[in-house]
N, C-alpha and C. Protein backbone atom coordinates (compact mmCIF):
# COMPACT_ATOMS: atom_id res chain seq x y z
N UNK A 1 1.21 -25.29 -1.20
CA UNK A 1 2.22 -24.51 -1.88
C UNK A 1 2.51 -23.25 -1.06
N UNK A 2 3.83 -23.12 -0.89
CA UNK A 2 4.37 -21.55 -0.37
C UNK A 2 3.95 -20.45 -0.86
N UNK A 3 2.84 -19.23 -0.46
CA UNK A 3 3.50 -18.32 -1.28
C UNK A 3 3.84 -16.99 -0.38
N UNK A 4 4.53 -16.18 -1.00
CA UNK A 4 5.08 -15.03 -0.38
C UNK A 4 4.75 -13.95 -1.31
N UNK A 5 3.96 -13.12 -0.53
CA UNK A 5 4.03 -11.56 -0.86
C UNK A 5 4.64 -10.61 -0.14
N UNK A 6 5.69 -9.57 -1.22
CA UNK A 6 6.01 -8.64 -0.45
C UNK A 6 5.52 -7.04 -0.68
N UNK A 7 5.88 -6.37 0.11
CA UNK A 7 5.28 -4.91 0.49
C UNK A 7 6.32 -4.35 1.04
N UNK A 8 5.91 -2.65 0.90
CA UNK A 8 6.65 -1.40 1.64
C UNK A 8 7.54 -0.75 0.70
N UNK A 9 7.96 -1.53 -0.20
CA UNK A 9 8.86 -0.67 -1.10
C UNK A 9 8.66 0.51 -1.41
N UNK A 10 9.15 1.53 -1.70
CA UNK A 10 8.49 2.52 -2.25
C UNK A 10 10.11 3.83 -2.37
N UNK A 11 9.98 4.69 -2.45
CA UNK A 11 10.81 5.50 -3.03
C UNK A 11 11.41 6.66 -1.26
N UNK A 12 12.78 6.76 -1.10
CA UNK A 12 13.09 7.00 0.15
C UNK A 12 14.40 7.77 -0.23
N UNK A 13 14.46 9.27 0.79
CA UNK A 13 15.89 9.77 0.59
C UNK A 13 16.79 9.03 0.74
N UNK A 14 18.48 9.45 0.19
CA UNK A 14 19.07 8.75 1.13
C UNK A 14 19.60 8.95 2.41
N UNK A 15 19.64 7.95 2.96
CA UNK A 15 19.94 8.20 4.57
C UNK A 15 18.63 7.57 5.32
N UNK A 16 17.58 7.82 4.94
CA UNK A 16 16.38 7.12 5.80
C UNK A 16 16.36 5.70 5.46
N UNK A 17 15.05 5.20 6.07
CA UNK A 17 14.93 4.04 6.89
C UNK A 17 13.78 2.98 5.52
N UNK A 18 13.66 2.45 5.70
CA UNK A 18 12.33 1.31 5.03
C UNK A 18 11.92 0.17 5.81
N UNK A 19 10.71 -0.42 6.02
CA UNK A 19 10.80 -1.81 6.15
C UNK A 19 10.01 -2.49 5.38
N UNK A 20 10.94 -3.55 4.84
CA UNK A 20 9.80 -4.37 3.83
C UNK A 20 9.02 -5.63 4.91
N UNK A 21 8.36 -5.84 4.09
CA UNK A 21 7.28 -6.56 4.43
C UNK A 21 6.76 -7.74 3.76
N UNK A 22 7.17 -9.21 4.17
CA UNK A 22 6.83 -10.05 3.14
C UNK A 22 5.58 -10.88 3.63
N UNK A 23 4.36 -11.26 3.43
CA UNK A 23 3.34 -11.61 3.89
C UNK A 23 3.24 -13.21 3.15
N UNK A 24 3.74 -14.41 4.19
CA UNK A 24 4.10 -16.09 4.03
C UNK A 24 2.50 -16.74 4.64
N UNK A 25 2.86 -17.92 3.19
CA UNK A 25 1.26 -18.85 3.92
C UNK A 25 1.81 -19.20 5.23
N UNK A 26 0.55 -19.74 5.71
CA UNK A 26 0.56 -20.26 7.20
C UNK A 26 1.51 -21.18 7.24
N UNK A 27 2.24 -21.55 8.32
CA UNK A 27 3.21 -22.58 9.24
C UNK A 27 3.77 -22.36 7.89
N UNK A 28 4.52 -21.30 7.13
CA UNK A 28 6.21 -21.01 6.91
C UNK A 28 6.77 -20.28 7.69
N UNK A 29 6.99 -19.97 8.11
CA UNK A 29 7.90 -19.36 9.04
C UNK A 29 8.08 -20.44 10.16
N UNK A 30 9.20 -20.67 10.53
CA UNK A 30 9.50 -21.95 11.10
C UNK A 30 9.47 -23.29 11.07
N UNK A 31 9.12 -23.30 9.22
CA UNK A 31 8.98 -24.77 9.11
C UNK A 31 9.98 -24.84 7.90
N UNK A 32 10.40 -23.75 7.15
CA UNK A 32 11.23 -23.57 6.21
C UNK A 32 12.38 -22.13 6.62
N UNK A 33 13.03 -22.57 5.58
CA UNK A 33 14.10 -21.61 5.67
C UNK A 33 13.95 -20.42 4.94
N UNK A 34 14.20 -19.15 5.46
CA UNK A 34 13.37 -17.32 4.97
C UNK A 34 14.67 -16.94 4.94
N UNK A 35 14.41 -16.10 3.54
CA UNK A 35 15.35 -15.12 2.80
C UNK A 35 15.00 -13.99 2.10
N UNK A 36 15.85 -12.65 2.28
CA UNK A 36 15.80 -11.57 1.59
C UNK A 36 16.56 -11.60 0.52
N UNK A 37 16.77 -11.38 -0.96
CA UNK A 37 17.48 -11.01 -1.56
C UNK A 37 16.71 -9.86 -2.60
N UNK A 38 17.91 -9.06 -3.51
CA UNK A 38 17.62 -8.09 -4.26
C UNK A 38 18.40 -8.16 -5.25
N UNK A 39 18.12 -7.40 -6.95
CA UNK A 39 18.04 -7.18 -8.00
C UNK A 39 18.06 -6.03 -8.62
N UNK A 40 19.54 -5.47 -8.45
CA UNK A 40 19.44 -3.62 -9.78
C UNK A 40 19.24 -4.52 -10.77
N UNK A 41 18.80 -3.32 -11.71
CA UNK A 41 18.86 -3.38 -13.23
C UNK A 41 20.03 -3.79 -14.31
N UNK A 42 20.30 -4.55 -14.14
CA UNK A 42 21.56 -5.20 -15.27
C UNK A 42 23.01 -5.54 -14.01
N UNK A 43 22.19 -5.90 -13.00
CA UNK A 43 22.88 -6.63 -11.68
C UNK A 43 22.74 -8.10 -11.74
N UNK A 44 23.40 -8.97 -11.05
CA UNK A 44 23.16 -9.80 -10.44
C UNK A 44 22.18 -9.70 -9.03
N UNK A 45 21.73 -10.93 -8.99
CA UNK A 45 20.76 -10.93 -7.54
C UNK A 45 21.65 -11.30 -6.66
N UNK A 46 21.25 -10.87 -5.51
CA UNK A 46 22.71 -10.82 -4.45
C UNK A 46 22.07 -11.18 -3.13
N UNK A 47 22.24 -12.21 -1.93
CA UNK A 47 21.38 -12.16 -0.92
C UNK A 47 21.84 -10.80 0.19
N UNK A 48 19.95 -10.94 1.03
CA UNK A 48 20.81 -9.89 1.34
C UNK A 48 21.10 -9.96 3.07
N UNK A 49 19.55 -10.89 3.37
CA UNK A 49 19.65 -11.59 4.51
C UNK A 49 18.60 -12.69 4.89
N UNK A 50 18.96 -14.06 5.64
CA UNK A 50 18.50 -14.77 5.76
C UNK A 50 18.36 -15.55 7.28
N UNK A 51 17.47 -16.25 7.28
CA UNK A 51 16.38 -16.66 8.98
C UNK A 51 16.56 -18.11 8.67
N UNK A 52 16.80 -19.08 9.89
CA UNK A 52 16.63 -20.56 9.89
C UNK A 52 15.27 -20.65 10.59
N UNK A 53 15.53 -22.23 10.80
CA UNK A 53 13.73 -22.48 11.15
C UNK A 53 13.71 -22.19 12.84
N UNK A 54 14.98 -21.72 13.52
CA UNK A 54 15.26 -21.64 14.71
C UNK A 54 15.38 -20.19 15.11
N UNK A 55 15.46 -19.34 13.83
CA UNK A 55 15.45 -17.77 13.84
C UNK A 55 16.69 -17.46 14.13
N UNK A 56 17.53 -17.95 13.89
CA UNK A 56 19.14 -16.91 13.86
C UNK A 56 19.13 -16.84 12.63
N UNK A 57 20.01 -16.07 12.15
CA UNK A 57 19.84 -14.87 11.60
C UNK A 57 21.48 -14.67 10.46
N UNK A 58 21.31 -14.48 9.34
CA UNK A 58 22.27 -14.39 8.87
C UNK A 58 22.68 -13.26 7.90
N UNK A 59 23.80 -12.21 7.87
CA UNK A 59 23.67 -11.24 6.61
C UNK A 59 24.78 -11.04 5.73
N UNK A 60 24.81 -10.20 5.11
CA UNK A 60 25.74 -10.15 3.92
C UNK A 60 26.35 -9.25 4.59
N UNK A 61 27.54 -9.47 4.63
CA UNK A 61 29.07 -8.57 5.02
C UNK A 61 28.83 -7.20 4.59
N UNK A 62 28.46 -6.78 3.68
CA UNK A 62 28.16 -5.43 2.94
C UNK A 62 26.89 -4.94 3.48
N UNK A 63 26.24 -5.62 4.02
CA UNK A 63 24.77 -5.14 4.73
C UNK A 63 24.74 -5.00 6.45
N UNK A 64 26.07 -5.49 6.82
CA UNK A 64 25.64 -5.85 8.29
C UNK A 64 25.58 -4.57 9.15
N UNK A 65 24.73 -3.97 9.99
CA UNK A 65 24.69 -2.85 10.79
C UNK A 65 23.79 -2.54 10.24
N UNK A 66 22.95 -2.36 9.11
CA UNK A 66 21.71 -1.56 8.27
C UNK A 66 21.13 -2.22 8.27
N UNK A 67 20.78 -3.66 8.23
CA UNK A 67 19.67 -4.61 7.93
C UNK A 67 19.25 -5.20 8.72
N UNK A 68 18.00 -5.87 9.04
CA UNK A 68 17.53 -6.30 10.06
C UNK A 68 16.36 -7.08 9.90
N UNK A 69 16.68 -8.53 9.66
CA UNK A 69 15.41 -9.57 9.15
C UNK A 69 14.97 -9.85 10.38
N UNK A 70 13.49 -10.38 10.43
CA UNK A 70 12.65 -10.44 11.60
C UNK A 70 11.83 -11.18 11.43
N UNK A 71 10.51 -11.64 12.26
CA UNK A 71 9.61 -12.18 11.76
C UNK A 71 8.48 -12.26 13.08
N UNK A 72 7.40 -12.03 12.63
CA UNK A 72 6.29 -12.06 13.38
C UNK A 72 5.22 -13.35 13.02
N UNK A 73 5.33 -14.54 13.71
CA UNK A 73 5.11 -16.04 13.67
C UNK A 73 3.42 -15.36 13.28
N UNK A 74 2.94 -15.06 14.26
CA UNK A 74 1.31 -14.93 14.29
C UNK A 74 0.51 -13.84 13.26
N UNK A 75 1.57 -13.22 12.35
CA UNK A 75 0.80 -12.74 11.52
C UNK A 75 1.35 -13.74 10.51
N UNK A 76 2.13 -14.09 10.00
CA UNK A 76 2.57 -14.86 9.05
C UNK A 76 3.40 -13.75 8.54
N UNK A 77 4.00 -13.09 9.09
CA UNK A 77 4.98 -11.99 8.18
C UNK A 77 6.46 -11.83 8.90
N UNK A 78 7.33 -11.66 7.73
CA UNK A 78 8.89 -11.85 7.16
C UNK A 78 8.54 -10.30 7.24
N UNK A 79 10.07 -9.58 7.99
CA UNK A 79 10.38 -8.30 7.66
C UNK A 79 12.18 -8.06 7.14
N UNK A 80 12.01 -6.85 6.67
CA UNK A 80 13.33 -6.41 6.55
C UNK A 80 13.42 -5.01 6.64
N UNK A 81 14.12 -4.86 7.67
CA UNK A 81 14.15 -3.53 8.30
C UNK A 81 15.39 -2.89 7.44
N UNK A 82 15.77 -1.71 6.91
CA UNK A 82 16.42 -1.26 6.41
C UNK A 82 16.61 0.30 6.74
N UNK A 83 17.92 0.08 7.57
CA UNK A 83 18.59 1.52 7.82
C UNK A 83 19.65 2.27 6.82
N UNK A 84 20.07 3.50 6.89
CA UNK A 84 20.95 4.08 6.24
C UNK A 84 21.10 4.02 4.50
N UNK A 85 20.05 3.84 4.32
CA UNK A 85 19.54 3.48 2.71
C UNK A 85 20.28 4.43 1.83
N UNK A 86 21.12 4.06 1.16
CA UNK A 86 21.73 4.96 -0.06
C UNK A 86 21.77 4.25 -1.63
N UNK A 87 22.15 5.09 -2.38
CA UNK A 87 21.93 4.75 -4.02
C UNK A 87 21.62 3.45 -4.07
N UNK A 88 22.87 2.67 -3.88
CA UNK A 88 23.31 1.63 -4.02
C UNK A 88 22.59 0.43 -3.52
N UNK A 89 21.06 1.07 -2.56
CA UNK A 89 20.74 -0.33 -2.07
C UNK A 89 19.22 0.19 -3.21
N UNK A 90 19.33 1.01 -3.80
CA UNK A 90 18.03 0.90 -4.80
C UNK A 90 18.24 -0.56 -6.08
N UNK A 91 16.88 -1.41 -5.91
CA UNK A 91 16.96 -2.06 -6.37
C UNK A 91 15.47 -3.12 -6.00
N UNK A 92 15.25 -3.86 -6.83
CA UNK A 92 14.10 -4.84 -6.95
C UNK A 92 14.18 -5.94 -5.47
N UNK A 93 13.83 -5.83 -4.28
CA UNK A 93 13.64 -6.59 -3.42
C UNK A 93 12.95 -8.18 -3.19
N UNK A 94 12.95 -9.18 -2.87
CA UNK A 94 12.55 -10.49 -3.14
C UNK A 94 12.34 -11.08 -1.68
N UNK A 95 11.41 -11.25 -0.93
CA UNK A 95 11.76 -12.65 -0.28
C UNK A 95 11.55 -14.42 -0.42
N UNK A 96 11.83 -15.16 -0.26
CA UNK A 96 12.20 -16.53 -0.67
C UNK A 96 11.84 -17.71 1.15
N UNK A 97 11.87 -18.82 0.30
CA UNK A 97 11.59 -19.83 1.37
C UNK A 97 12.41 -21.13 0.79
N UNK A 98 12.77 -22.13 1.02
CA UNK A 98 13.17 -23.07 0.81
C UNK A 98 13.57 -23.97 2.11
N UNK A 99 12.76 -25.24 1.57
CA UNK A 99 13.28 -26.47 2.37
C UNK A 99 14.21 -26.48 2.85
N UNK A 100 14.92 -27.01 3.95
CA UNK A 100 16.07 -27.60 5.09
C UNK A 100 16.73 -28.77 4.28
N UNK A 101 17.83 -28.70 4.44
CA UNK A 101 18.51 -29.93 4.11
C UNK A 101 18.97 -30.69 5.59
N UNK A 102 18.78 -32.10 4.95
CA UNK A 102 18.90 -32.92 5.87
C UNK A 102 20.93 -33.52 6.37
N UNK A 103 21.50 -32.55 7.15
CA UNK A 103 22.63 -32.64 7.62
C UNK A 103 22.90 -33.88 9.06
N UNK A 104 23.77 -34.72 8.64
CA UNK A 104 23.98 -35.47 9.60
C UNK A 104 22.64 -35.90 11.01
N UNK A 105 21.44 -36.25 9.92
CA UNK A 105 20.46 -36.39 10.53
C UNK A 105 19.46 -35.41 10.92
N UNK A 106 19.77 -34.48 10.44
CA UNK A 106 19.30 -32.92 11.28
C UNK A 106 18.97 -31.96 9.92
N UNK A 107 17.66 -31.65 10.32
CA UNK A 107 17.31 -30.22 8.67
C UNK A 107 18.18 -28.95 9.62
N UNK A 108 18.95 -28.76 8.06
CA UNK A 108 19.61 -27.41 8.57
C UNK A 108 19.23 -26.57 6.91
N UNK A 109 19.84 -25.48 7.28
CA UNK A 109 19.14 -24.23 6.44
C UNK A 109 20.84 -23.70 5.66
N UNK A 110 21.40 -23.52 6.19
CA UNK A 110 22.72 -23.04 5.42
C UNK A 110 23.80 -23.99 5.38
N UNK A 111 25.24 -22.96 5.03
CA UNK A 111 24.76 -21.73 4.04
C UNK A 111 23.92 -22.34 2.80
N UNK A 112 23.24 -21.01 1.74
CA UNK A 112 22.75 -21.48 0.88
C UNK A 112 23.41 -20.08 -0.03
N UNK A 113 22.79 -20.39 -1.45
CA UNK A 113 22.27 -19.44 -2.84
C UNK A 113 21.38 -19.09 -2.57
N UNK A 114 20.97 -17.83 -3.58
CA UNK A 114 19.72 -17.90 -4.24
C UNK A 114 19.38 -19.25 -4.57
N UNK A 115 19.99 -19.94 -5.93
CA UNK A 115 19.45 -20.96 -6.20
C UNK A 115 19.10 -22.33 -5.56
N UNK A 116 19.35 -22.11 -4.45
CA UNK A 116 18.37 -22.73 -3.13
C UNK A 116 17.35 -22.72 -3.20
N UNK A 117 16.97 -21.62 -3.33
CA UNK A 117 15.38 -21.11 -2.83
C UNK A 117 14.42 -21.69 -3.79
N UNK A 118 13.56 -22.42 -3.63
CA UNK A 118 12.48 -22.66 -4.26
C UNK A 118 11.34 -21.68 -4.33
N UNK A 119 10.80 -21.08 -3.23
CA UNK A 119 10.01 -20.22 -3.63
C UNK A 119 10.24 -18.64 -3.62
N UNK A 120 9.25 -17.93 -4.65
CA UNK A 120 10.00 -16.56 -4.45
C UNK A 120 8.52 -15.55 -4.42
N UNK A 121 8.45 -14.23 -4.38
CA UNK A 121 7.66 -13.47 -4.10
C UNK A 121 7.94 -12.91 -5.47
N UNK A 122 6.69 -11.62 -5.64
CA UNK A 122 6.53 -11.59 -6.74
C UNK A 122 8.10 -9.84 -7.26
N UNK A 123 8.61 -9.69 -5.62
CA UNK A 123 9.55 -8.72 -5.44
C UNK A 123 8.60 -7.28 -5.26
N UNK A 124 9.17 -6.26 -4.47
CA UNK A 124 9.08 -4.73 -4.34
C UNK A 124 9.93 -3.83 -4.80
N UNK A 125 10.17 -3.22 -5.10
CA UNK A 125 10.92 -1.94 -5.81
C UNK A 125 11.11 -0.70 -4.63
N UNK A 126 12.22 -0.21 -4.17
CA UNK A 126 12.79 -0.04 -3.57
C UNK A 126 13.93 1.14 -4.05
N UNK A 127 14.07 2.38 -4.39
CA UNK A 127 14.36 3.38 -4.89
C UNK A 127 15.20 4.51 -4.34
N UNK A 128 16.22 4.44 -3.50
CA UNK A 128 16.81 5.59 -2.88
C UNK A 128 17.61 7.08 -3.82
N UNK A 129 16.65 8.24 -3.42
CA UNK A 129 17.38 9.24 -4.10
C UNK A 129 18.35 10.10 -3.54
N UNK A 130 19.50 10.96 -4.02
CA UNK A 130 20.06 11.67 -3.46
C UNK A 130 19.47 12.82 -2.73
């Protein structure tokens, strides 16, 4: 079974930096497909960025230039680097894994949902003040 823990959240002016930290069992990362998404309070969950099993890299139009998913194979850890942090990105953080679909013979990873994702972390909290 997958599981994912994440870390780093914590409370940040705005304008500074964060990186979360999601800590994946062994041989996920590159054997499944890795995702960031997040959760305000009486929001929808929204992705925010996502990794194939080949490591390119995908983000949300509203995030692109500030965000920065990563991954370090040999620790087993998923990052998300987060620049220019304001109000608006305060909110409940998640990372996720889910199986490849099998495309014209070939596991591919996108696009997807959330409701793709089969597995999820238990989320970090993530707080930008003025």
């Amino acid at each position: 079974q997958v599981q994912l823990v994440e870390s780093g959240g914590g409370s940040v002016q705005a304008g500074g930096s964060l990186r979360l930290s999601c800590g994946v069992s062994e041989n996920t990362i590159g054997r499944y497909c890795m995702g960031w998404f997040r959760q305000a309070p009486g929001k929808e969950r929204e992705g925010v960025a996502s990794m194939d099993m080949s490591g390119r890299t995908t983000y949300a139009e509203s995030m692109k230039g500030r965000v920065a998913i990563s991954e370090d194979n040999a620790k087993n850890t998923l990052y998300l680097q987060m620049n220019g942090l304001q109000a608006e990105d305060t909110a409940t953080y998640y990372c996720a894994a889910r199986e490849g679909m099998y495309v014209l013979g070939r596991i591919r990873c996108g696009p997807a949902v959330d409701t793709d994702y089969k597995y999820w972390g238990q989320g970090t909290q993530v707080t930008v003040s003025s």
